[in-house]
Protein backbone atom coordinates (compact mmCIF):
# COMPACT_ATOMS: atom_id res chain seq x y z
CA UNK A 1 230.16 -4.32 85.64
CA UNK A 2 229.00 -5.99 82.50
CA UNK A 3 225.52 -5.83 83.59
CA UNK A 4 225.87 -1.99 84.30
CA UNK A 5 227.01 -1.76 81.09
CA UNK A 6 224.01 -3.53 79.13
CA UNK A 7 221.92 -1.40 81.08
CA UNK A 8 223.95 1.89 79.93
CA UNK A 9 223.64 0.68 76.23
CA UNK A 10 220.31 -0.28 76.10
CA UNK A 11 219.32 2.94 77.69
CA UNK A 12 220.85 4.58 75.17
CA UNK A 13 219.12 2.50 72.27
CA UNK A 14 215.89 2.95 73.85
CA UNK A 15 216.91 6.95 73.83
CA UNK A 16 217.66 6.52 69.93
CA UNK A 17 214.57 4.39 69.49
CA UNK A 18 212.56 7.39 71.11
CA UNK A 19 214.05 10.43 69.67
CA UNK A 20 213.67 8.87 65.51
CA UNK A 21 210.05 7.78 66.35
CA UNK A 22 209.56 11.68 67.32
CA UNK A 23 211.73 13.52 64.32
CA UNK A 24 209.57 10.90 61.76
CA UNK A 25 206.32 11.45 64.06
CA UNK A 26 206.34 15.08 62.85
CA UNK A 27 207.54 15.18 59.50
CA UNK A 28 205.14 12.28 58.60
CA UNK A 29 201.95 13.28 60.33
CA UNK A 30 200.92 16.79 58.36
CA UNK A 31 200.81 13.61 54.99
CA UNK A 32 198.42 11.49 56.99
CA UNK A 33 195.21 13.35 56.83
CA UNK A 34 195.81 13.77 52.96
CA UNK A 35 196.78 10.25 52.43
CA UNK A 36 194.09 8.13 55.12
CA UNK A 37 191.38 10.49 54.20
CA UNK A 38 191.53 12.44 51.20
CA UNK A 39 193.31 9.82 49.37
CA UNK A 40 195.78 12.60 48.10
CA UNK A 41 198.33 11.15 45.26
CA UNK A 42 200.41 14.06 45.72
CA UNK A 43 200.09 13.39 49.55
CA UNK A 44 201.00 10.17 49.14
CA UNK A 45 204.10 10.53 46.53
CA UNK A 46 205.15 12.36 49.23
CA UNK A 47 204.72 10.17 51.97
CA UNK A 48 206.81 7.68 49.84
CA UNK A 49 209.35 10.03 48.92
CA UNK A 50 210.18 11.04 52.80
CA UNK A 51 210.30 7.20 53.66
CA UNK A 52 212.81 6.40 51.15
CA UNK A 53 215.34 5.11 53.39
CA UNK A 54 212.92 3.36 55.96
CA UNK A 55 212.87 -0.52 55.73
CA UNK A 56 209.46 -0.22 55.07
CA UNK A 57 209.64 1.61 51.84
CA UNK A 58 208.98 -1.12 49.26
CA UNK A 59 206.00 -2.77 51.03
CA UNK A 60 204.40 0.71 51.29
CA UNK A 61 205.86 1.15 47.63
CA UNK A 62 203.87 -1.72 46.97
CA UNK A 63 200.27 -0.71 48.50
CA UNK A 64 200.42 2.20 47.57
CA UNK A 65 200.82 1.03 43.71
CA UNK A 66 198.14 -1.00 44.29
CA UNK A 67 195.74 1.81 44.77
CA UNK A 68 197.20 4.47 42.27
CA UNK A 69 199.16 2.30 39.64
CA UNK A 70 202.56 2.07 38.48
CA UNK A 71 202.34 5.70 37.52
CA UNK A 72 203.14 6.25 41.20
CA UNK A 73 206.22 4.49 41.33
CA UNK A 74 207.68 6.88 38.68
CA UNK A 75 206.94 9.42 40.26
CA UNK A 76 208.43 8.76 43.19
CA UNK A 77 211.91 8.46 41.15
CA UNK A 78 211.57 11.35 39.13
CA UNK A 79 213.22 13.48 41.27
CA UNK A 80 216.12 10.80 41.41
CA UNK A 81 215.59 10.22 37.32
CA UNK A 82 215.83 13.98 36.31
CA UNK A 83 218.87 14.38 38.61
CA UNK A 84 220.72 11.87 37.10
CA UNK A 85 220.10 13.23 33.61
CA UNK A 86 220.84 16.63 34.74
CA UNK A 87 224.58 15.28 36.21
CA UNK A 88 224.90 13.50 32.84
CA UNK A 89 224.22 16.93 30.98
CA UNK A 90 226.29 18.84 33.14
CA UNK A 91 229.11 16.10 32.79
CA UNK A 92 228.90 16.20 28.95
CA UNK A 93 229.51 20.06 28.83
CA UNK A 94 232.26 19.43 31.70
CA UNK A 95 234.05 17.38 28.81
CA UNK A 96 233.27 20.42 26.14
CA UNK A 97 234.77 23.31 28.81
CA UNK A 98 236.66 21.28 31.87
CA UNK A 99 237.51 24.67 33.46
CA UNK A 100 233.74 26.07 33.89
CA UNK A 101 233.62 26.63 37.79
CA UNK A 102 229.55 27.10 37.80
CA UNK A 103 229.47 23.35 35.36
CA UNK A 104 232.14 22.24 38.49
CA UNK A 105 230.07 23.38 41.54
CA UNK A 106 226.96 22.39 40.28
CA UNK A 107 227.84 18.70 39.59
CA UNK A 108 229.34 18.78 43.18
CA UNK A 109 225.98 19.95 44.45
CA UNK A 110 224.60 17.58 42.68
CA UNK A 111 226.26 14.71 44.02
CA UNK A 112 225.88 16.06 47.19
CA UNK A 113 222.16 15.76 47.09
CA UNK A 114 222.47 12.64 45.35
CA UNK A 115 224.45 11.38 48.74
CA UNK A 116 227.93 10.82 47.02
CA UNK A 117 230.17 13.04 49.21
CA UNK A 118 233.26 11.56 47.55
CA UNK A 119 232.25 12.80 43.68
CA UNK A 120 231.18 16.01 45.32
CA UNK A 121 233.79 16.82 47.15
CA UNK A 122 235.77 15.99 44.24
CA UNK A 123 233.77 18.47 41.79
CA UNK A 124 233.68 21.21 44.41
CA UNK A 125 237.81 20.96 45.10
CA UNK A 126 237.79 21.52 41.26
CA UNK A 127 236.16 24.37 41.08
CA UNK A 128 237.65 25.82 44.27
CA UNK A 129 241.29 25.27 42.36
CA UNK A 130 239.95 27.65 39.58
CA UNK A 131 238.49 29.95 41.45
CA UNK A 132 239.27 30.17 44.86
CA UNK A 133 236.66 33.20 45.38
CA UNK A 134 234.08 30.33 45.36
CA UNK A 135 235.13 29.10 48.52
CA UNK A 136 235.19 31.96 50.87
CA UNK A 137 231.43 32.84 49.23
C-alpha cells in the first residue's frame, strides 16, 4: 500500500516537473535567440523580468550584470519601483478624497499586480461599498 502510494505521488511530481518545464519552455524560448545571439539588453531585461520568481534569478541577475552593468539591475525593478510610487501617489490623494472610487479601484489593482490580494481586496471592497455599479461592470 505504501509503496503504491510513493509511486502515485511521485508520478504526480514527475507530471508537475514536466508540465512547468513546458509552460517556461515556451514563454522563455522566443528571448533566447535575442539574448545568446544578438546580445539584446532589452531581450535580456526581459528574460530576467519573466524569471523573477525562479530560484535561479539572482545568479542569472548576477551574469547578466556582469555583461551589461548595474544599469540592468534597475531596470529590471523599474516596473516594481514606479509601481510602488504610483500606490504611494494614489494613497496620498486617497487621504485628500477617501471616497474617490476610481483612487479606490486603482490602488486595489494595484496591489493586485503587486501580488497582495489582502490590500487589494481590501481597496476594491471599498470602492464596491461606494459604488456598487463597479462591481457588476
Amino acid at each position: 500500500m505504501v509503496k503504491k502510494t510513493l509511486i502515485i505521488i511521485g508520478s504526480v511530481v514527475l507530471v508537475c516537473v514536466v508540465l512547468t518545464n513546458g509552460l517556461v519552455s515556451q514563454i522563455v524560448s522566443p528571448l533566447f535567440p535575442a539574448i545568446t545571439y544578438d546580445k539584446d539588453p532589452y531581450a535580456v531585461i526581459s528574460f530576467l523580468k519573466t524569471i523573477r520568481t525562479n530560484p535561479e534569478f539572482d545568479s542569472q541577475m548576477e551574469v547578466w550584470r556582469d555583461v551589461y552593468g548595474e544599469q540592468l539591475e534597475e531596470k529590471v525593478h523599474e516596473d516594481d519601483k514606479n509601481r510602488l510610487e504610483t500606490i504611494r501617489s494614489l494613497e496620498a490623494i486617497l487621504k485628500q478624497n477617501p471616497k474617490s472610487t476610481s483612487v479606490l479601484f486603482n490602488l486595489g489593482a494595484f496591489y493586485k499586480e503587486q501580488g497582495d490580494e489582502a490590500k487589494a481586496s481590501y481597496y476594491f471592497n471599498q470602492a464596491f461599498q461606494i459604488d456598487p455599479w463597479l462591481k457588476k461592470n
